[in-house]
Protein backbone atom coordinates (compact mmCIF):
# COMPACT_ATOMS: atom_id res chain seq x y z
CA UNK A 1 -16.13 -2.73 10.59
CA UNK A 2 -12.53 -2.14 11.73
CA UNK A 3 -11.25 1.46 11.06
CA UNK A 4 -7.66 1.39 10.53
CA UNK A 5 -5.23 3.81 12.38
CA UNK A 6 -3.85 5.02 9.22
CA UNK A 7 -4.38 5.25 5.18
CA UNK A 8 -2.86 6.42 2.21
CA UNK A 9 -4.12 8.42 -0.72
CA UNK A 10 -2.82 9.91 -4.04
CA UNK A 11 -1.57 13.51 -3.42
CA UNK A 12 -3.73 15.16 -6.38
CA UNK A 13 -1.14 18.01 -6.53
CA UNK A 14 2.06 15.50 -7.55
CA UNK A 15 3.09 15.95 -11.18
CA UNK A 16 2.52 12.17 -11.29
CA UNK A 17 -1.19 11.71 -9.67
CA UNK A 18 -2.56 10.92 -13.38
CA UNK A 19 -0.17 7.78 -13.78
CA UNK A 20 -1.07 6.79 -10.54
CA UNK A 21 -4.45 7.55 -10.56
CA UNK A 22 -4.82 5.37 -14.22
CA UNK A 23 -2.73 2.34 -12.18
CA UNK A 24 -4.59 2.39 -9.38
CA UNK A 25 -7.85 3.15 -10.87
CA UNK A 26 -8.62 4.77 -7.09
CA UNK A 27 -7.11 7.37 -4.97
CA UNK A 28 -6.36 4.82 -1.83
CA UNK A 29 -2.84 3.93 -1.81
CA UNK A 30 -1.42 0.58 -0.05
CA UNK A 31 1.28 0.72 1.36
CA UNK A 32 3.12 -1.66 3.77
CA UNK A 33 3.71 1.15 6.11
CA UNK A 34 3.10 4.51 6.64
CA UNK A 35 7.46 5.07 6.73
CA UNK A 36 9.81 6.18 4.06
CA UNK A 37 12.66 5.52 3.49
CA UNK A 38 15.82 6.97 1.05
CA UNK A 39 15.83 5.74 -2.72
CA UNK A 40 17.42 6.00 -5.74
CA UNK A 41 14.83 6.44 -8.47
CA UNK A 42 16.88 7.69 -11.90
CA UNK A 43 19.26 10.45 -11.06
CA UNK A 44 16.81 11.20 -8.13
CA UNK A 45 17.53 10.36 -4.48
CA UNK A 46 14.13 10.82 -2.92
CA UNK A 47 12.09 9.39 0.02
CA UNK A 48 9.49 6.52 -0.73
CA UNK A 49 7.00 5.03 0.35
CA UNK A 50 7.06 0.82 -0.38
CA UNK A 51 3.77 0.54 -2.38
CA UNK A 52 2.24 -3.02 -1.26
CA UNK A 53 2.16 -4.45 -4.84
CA UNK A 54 0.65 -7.84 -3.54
CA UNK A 55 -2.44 -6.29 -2.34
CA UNK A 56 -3.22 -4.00 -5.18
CA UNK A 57 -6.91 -4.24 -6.23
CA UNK A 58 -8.65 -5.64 -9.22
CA UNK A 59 -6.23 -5.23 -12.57
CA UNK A 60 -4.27 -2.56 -10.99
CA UNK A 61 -1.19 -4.80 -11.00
CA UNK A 62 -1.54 -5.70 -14.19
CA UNK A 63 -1.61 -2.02 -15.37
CA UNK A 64 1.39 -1.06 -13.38
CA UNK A 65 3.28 -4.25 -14.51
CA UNK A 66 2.41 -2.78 -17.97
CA UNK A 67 3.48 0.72 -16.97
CA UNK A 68 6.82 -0.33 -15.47
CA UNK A 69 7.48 -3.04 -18.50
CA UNK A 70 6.78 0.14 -21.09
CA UNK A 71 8.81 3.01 -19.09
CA UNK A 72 11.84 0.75 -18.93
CA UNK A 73 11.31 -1.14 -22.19
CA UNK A 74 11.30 -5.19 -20.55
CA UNK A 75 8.99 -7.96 -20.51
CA UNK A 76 5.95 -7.82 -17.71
CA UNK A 77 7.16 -11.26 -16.42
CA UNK A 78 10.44 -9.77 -15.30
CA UNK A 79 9.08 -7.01 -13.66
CA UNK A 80 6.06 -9.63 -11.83
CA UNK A 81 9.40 -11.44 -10.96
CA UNK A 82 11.71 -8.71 -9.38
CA UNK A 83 8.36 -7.15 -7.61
CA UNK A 84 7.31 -11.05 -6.42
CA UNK A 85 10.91 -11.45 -4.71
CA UNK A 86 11.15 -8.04 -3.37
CA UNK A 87 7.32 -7.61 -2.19
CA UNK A 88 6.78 -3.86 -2.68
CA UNK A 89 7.17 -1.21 -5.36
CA UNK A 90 8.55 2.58 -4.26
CA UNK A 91 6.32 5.53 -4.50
CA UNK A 92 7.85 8.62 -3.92
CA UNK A 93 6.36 10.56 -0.88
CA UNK A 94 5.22 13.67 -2.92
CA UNK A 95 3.14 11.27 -4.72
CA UNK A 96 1.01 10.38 -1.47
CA UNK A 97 -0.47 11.86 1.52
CA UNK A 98 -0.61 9.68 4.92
CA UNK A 99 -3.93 10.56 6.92
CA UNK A 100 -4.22 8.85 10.94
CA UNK A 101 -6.76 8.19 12.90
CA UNK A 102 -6.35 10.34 16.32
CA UNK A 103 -6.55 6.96 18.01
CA UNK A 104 -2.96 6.04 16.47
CA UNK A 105 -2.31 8.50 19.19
CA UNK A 106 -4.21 8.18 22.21
């Protein structure tokens, strides 16, 4: 088996590691890169990480379709649609921890 140079996990300290945690129904985080970048989320200007919402396991896009469609009061289809064209989903960086392998730096 392949190790992979780096990973992502829930940071159990962020105020919001419950919400995730019941989305994601794991700690393990994809992401499509182990970068952030500057948001706006709200009133917030933060740095995020792009969640990889194509390659979440089991019903765990499902539940954050549901999540999303509830905090913002729309339909789940036009959530699946704006997350379809745009391929990712932020997660701000509090929210996760980035671990590497030591051979990402060999």
């Amino acid at each position: 088996m392949a190790r992979e140079l780096w990973w992502a996990s829930l940071n159990h300290s962020s105020p919001r590691y419950a919400d995730w945690f019941a989305i994601l129904g794991q700690d393990r985080v994809p992401l499509l890169s182990p970068w952030t970048a500057k948001a706006k989320l709200g009133e917030e200007t933060c740095e995020v990480y792009a969640l990889d919402w194509q390659n979440l396991e089991g019903d765990a896009s499902q539940r954050l379709l549901e999540f999303i469609a509830k905090k913002f009061g729309v339909g789940t289809e036009v959530i699946e649609a704006d997350l379809d064209r745009d391929g990712h989903f932020p997660i701000r960086e509090q929210d996760v921890t980035i671990f590497y392998d030591i051979r990402a730096f060999l």
